[in-house]
C-alpha atoms as a PDB file:
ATOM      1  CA  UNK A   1      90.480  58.191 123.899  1.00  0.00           C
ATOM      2  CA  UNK A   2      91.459  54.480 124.354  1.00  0.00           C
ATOM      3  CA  UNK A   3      91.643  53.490 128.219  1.00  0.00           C
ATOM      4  CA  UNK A   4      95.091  52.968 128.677  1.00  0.00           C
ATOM      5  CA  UNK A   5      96.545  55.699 126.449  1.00  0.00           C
ATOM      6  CA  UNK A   6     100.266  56.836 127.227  1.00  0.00           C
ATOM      7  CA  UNK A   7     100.119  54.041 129.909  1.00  0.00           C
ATOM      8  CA  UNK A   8     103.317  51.131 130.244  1.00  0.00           C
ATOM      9  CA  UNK A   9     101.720  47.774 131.856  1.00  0.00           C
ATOM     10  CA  UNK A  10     104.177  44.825 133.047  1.00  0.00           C
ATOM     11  CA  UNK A  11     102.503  42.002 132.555  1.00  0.00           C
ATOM     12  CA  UNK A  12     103.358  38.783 133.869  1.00  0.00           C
ATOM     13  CA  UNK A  13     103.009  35.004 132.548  1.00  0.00           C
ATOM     14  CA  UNK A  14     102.127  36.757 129.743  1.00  0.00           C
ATOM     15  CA  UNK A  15     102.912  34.669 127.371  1.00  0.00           C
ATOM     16  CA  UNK A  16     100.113  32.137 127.278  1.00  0.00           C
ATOM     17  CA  UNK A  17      96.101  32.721 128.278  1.00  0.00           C
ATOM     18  CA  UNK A  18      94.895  35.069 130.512  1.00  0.00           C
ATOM     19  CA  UNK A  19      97.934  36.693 130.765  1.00  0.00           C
ATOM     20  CA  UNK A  20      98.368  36.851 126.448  1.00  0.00           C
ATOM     21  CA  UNK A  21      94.639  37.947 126.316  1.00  0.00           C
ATOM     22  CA  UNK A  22      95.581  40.922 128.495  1.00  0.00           C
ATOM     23  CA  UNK A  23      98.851  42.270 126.776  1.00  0.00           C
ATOM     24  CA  UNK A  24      96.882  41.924 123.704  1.00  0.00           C
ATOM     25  CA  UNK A  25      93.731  43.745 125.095  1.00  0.00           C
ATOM     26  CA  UNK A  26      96.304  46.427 126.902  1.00  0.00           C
ATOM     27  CA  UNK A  27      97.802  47.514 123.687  1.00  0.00           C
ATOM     28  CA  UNK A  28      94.418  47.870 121.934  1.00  0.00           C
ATOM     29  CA  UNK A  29      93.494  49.964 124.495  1.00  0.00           C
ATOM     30  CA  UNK A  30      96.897  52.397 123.948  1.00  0.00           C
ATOM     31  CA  UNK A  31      98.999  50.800 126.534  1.00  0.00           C
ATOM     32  CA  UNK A  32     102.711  49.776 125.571  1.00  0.00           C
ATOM     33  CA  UNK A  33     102.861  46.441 127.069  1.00  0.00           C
ATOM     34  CA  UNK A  34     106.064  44.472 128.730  1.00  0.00           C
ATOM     35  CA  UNK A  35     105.607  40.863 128.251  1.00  0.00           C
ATOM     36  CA  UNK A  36     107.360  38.832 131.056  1.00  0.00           C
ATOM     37  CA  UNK A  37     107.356  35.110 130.978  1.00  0.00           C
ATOM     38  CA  UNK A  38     109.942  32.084 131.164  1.00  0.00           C
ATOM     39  CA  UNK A  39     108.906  30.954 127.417  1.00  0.00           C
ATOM     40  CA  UNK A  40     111.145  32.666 125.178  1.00  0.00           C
ATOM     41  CA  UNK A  41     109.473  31.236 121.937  1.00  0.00           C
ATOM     42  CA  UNK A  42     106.110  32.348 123.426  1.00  0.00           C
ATOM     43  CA  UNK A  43     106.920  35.332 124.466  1.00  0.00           C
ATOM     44  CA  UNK A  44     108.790  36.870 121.394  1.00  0.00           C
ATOM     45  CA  UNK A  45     105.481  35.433 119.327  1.00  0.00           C
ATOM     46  CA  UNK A  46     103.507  37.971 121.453  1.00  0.00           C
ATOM     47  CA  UNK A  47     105.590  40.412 120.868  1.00  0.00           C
ATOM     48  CA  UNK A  48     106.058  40.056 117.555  1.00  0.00           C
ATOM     49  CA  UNK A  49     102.070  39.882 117.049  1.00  0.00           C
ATOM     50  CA  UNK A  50     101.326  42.395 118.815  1.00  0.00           C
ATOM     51  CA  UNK A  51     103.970  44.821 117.064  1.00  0.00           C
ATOM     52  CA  UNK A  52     102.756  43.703 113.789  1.00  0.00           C
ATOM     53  CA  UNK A  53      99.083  44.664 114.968  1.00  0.00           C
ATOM     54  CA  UNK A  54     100.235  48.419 116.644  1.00  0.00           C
ATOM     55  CA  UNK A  55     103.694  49.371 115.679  1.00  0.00           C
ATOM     56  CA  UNK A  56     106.867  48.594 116.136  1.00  0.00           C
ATOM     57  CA  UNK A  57     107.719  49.318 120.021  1.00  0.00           C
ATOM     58  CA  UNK A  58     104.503  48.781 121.619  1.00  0.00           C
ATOM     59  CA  UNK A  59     105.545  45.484 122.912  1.00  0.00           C
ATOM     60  CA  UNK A  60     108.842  43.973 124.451  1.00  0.00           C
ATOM     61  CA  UNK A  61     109.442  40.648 125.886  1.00  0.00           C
ATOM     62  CA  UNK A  62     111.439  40.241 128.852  1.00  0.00           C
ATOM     63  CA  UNK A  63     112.238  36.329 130.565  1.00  0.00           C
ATOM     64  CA  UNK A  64     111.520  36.960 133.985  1.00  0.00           C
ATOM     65  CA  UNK A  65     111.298  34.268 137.074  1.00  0.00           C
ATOM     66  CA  UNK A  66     108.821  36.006 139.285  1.00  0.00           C
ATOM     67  CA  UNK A  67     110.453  34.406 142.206  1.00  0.00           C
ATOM     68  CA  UNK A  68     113.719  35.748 142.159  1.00  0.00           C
ATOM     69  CA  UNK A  69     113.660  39.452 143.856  1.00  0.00           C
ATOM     70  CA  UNK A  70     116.798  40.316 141.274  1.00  0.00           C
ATOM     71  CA  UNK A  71     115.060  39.314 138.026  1.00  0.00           C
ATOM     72  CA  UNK A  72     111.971  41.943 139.343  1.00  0.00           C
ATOM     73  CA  UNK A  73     114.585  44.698 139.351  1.00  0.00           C
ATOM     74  CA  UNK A  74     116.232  43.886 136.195  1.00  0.00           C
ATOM     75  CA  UNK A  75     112.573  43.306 134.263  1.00  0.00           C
ATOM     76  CA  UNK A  76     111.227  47.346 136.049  1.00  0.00           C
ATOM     77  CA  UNK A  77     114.597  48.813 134.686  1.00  0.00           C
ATOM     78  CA  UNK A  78     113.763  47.087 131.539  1.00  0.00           C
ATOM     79  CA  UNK A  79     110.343  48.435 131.541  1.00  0.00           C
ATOM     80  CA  UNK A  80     111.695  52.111 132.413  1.00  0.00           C
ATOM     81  CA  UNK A  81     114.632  52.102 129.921  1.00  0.00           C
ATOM     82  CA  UNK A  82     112.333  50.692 127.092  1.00  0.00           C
ATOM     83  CA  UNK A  83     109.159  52.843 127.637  1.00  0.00           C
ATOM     84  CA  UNK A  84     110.466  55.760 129.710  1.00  0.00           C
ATOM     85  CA  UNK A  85     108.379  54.958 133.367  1.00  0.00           C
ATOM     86  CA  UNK A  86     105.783  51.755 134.561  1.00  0.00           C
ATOM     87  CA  UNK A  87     101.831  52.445 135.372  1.00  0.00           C
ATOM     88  CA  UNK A  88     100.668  49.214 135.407  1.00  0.00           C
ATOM     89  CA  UNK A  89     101.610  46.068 137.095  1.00  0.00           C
ATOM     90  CA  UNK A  90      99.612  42.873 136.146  1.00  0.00           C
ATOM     91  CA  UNK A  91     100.827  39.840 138.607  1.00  0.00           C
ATOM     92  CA  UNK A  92      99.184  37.535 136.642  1.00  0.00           C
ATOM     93  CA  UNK A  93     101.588  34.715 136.559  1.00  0.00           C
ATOM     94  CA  UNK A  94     100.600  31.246 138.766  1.00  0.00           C
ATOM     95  CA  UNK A  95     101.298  27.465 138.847  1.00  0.00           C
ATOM     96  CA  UNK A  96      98.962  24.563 140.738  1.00  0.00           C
ATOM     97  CA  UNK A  97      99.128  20.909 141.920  1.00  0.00           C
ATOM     98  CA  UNK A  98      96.446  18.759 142.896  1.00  0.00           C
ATOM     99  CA  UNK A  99      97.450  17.657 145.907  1.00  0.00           C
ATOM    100  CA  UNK A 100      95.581  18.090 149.818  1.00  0.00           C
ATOM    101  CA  UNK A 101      96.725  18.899 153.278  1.00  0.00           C
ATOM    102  CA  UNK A 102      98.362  15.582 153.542  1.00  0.00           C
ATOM    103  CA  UNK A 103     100.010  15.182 150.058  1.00  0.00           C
ATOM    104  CA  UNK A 104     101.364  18.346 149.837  1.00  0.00           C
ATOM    105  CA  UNK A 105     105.608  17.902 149.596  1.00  0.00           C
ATOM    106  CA  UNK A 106     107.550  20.485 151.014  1.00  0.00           C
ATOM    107  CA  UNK A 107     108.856  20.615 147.653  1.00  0.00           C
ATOM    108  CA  UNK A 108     105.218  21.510 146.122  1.00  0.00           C
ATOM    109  CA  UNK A 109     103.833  24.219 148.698  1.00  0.00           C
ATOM    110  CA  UNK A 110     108.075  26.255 148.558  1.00  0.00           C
ATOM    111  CA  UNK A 111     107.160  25.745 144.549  1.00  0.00           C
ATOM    112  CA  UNK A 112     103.877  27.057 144.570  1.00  0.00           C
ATOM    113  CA  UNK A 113     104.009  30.103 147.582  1.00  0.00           C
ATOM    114  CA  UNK A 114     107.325  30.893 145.621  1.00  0.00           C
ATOM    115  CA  UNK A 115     105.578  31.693 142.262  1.00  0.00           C
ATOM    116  CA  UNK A 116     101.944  32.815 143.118  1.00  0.00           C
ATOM    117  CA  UNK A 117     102.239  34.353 146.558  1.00  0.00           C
ATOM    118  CA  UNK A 118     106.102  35.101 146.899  1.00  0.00           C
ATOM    119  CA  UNK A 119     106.576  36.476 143.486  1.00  0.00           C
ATOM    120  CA  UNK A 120     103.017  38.734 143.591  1.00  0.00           C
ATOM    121  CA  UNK A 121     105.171  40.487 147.092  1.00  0.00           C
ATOM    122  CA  UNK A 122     107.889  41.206 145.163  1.00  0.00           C
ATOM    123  CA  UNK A 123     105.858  42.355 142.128  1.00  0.00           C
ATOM    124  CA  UNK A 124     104.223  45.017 144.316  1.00  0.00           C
ATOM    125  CA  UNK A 125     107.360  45.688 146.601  1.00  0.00           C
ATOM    126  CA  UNK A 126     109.509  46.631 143.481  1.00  0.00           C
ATOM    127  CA  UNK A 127     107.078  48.512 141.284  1.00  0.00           C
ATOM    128  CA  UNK A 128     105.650  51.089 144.127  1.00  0.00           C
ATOM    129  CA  UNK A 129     109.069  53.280 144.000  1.00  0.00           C
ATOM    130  CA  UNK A 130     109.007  53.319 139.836  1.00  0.00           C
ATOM    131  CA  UNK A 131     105.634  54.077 139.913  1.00  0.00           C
ATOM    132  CA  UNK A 132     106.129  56.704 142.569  1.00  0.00           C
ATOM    133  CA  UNK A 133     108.597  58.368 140.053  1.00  0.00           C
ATOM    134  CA  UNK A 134     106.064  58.456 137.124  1.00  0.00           C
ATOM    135  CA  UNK A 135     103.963  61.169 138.754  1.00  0.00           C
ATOM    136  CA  UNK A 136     100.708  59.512 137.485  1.00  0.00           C
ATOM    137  CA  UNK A 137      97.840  57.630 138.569  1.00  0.00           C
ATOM    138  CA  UNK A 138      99.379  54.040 138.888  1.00  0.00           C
ATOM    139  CA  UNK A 139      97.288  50.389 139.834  1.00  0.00           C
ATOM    140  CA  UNK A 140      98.493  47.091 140.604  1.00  0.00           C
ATOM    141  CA  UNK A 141      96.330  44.723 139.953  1.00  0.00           C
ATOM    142  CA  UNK A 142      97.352  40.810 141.191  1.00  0.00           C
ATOM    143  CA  UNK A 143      95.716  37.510 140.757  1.00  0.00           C
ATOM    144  CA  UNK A 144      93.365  35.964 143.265  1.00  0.00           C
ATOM    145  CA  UNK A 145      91.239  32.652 142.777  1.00  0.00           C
ATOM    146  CA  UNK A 146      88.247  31.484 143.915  1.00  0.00           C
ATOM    147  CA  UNK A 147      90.259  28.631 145.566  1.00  0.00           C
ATOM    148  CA  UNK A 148      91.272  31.407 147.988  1.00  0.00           C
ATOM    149  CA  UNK A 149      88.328  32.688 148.745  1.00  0.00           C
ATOM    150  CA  UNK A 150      85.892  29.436 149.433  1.00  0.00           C
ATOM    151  CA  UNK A 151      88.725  26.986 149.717  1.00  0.00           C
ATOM    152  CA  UNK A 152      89.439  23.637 147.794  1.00  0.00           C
ATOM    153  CA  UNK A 153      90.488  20.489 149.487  1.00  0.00           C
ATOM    154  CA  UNK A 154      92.409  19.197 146.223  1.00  0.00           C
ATOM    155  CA  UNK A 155      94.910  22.438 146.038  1.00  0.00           C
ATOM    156  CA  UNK A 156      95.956  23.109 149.452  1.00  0.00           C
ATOM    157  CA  UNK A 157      99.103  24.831 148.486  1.00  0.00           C
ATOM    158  CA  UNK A 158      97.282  26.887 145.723  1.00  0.00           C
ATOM    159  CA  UNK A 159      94.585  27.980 148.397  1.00  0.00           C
ATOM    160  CA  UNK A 160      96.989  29.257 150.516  1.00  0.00           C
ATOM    161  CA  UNK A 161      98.829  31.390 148.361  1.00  0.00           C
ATOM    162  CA  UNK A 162      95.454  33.091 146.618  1.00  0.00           C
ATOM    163  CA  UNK A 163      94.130  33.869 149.810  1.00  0.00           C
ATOM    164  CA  UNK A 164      97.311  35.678 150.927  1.00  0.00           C
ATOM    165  CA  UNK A 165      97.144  37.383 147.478  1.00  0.00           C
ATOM    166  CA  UNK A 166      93.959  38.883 148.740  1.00  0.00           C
ATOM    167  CA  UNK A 167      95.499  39.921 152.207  1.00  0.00           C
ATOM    168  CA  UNK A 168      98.864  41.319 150.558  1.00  0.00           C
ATOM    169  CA  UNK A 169      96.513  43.458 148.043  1.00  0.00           C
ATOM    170  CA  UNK A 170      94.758  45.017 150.983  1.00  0.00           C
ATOM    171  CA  UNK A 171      97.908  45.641 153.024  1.00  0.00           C
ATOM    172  CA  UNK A 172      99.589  47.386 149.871  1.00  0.00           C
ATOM    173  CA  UNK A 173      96.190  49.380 149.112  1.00  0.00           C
ATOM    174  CA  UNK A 174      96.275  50.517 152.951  1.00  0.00           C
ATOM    175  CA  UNK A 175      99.940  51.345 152.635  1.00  0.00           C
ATOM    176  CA  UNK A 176     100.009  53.302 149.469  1.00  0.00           C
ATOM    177  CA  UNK A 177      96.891  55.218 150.311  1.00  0.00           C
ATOM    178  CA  UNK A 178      98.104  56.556 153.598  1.00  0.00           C
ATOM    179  CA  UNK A 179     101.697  57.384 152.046  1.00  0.00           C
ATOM    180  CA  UNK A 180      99.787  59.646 149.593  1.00  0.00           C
ATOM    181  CA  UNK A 181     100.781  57.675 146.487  1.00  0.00           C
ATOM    182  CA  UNK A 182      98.314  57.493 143.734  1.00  0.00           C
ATOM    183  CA  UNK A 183      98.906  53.908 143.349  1.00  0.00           C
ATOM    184  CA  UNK A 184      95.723  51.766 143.621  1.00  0.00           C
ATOM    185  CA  UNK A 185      96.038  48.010 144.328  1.00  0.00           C
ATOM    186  CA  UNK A 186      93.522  45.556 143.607  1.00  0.00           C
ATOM    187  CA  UNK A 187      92.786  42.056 143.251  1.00  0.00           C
ATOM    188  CA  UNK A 188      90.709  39.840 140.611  1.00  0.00           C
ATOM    189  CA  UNK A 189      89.330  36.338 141.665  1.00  0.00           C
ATOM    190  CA  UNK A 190      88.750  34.186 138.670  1.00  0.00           C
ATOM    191  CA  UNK A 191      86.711  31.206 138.470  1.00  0.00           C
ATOM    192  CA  UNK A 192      87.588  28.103 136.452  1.00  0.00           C
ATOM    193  CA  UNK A 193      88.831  29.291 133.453  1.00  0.00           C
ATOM    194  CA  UNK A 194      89.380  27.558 129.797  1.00  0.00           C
ATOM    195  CA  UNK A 195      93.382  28.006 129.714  1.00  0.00           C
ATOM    196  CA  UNK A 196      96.238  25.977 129.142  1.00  0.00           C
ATOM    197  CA  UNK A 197      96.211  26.180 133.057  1.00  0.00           C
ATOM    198  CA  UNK A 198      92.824  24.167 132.408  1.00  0.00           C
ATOM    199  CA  UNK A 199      94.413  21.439 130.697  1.00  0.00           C
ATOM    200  CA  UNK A 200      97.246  20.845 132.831  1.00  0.00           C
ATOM    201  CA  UNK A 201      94.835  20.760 135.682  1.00  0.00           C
ATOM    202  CA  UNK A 202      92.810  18.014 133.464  1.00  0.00           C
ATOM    203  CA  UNK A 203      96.026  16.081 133.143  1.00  0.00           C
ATOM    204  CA  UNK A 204      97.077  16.143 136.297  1.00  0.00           C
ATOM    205  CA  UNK A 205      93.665  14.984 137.203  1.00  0.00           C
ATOM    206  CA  UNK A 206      93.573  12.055 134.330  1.00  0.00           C
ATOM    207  CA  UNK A 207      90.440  13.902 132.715  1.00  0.00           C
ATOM    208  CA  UNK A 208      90.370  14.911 129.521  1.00  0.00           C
ATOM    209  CA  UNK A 209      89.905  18.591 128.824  1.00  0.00           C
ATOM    210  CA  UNK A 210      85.967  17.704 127.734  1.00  0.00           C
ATOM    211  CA  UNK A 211      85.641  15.846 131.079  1.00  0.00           C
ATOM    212  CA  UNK A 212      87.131  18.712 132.866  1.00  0.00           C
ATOM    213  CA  UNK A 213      85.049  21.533 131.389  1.00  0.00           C
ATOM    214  CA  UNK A 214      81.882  19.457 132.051  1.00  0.00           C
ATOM    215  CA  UNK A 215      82.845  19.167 135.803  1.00  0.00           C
ATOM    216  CA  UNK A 216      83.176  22.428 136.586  1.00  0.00           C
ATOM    217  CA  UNK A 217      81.126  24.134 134.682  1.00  0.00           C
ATOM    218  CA  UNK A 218      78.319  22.644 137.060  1.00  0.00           C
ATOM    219  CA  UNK A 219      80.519  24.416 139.944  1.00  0.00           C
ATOM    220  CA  UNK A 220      79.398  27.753 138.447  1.00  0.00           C
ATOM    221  CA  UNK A 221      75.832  28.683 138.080  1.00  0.00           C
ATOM    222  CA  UNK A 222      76.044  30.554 135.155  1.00  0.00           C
ATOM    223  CA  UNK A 223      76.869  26.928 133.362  1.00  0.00           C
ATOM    224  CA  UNK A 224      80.080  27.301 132.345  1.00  0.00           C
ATOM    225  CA  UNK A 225      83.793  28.096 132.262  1.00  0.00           C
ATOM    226  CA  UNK A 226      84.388  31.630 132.140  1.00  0.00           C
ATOM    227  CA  UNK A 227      87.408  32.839 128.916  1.00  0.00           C
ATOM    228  CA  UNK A 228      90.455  34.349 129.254  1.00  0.00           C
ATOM    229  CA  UNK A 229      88.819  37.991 127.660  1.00  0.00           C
ATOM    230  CA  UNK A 230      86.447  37.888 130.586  1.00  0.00           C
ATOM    231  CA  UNK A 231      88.947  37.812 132.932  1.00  0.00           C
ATOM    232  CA  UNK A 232      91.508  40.469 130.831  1.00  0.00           C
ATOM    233  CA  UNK A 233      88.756  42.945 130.819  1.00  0.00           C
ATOM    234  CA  UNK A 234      88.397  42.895 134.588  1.00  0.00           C
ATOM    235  CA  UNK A 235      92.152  43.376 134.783  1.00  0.00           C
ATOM    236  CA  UNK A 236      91.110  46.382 132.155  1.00  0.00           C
ATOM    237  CA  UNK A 237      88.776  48.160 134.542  1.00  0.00           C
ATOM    238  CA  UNK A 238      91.070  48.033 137.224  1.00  0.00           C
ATOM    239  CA  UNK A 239      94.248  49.251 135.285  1.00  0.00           C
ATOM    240  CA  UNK A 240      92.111  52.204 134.298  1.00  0.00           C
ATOM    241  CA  UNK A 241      90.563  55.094 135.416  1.00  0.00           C
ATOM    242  CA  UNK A 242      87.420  53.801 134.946  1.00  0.00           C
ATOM    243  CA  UNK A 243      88.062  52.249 138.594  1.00  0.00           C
ATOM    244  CA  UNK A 244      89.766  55.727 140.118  1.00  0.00           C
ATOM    245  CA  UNK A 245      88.015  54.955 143.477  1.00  0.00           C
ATOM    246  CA  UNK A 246      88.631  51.152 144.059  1.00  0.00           C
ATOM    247  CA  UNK A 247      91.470  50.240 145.988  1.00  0.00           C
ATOM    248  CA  UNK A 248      92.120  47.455 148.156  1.00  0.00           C
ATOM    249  CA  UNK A 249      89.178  45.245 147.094  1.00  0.00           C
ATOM    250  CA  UNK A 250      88.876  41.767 144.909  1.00  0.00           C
ATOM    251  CA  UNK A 251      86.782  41.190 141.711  1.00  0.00           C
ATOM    252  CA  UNK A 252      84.859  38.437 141.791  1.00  0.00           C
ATOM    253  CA  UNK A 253      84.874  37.525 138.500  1.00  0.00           C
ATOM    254  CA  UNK A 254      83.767  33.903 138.593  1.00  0.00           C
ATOM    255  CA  UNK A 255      80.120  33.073 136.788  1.00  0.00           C
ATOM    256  CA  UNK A 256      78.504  32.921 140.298  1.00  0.00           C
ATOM    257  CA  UNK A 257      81.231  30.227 141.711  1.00  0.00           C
ATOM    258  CA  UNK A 258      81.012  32.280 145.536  1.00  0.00           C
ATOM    259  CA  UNK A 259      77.465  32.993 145.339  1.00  0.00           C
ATOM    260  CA  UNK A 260      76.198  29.657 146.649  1.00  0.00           C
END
């Protein structure tokens, strides 16, 4: 039996790397995936794809703005009016700037705590009562970083939101555990990853993507930058019942990055 079988994941910023590489890995493994995203183009390619790859009706694509608390109601009503109930929430969806304590606008850190620490609270805020209703073993599994977990003096903003992410996913655990819901919440921490998140970072930075890679793949023992699978399969194991007894922790998945 396939991992996810008779399971509905919302997946979000799912319409370009990590978050593709999971909707696509989710519906191999049974799941019927909601794509959410801001790229229509993008996102009806994914759904499209991964149609043509499982059937028609494995996949929808809904536009959804992570930070606005109506557009998470209207995208779980989607989900529950498409595929009958949600088990899986992916809050995968996140934005950076290179910028430090002291170059940080008030502009860039409202951006940036908006998308990747705002919209993961309302993410787990609005799924917990349609997952209640399913009846099922449910997980939420959010987006951490490395960057909140050591610290980086270029992404201040960034930091700040990843290491509430890890807070917030301990908080939830805590809270769903001891109101007897069978909702596990969890956390992965990715290192540097080869995305188009990569190559924006490389631009912002006036490196070129082969400039980029080499720097940081010397930040992570292992040698390199980790892929988008890698990360998508840790999101796998914690979606699944392979990870039944893991709640309110965070995956480091990052090639030894936290090890020094």
């Amino acid at each position: 039996m396939k991992r996810l079988e008779n399971k509905v994941a919302l997946i979000t910023g799912a319409t370009k790397g990590i978050g593709e590489t999971t909707a696509r890995l989710f519906a191999d493994e049974g799941a019927k995936v909601l794509i959410c995203g801001r790229n229509d183009a993008d996102g009806q390619r994914v759904e499209a794809e991964i149609n043509a790859a499982h059937g028609a009706g494995t996949a929808r694509y809904f536009k959804l703005d992570v930070t606005s608390m109506d557009n998470w109601k209207e995208a779980i009503d989607f989900a529950e009016s498409q595929f009958g109930k949600l088990n899986i929430l992916v809050n995968n969806a996140g934005i950076s700037y290179p910028e430090n304590v002291v170059t940080t606008t008030p502009e860039i850190w409202n951006k940036v705590i908006a998308t990747n620490q705002t919209g993961v609270f309302y993410g787990m805020q609005q799924v917990i009562e349609a997952m209640a209703r399913t009846g099922e073993p449910c997980a939420i599994v959010s987006t951490a970083s490395v960057d909140g977990h050591v610290g980086d003096e270029l992404y201040f903003a960034y930091c700040a939101a990843k290491a509430a992410v890890e807070a917030m996913t301990r908080c939830a655990a805590l809270y769903c555990a001891n109101h007897k819901l069978d909702i596990r919440v969890n956390a992965v921490a990715p290192g540097y990853i080869l995305t188009p998140m990569a190559e924006e970072d490389a631009r912002q930075n006036g490196k070129t993507i082969e400039e980029y890679c080499a720097d940081c793949a010397e930040l992570h023992p292992i040698g390199r930058l980790g892929r988008p699978d890698e990360i998508a399969k840790a999101y796998l194991y914690m979606a699944s019942d392979d990870a039944s007894f893991v709640t309110g922790t965070t995956l480091m998945v990052d090639g030894g990055y936290t090890a020094r």
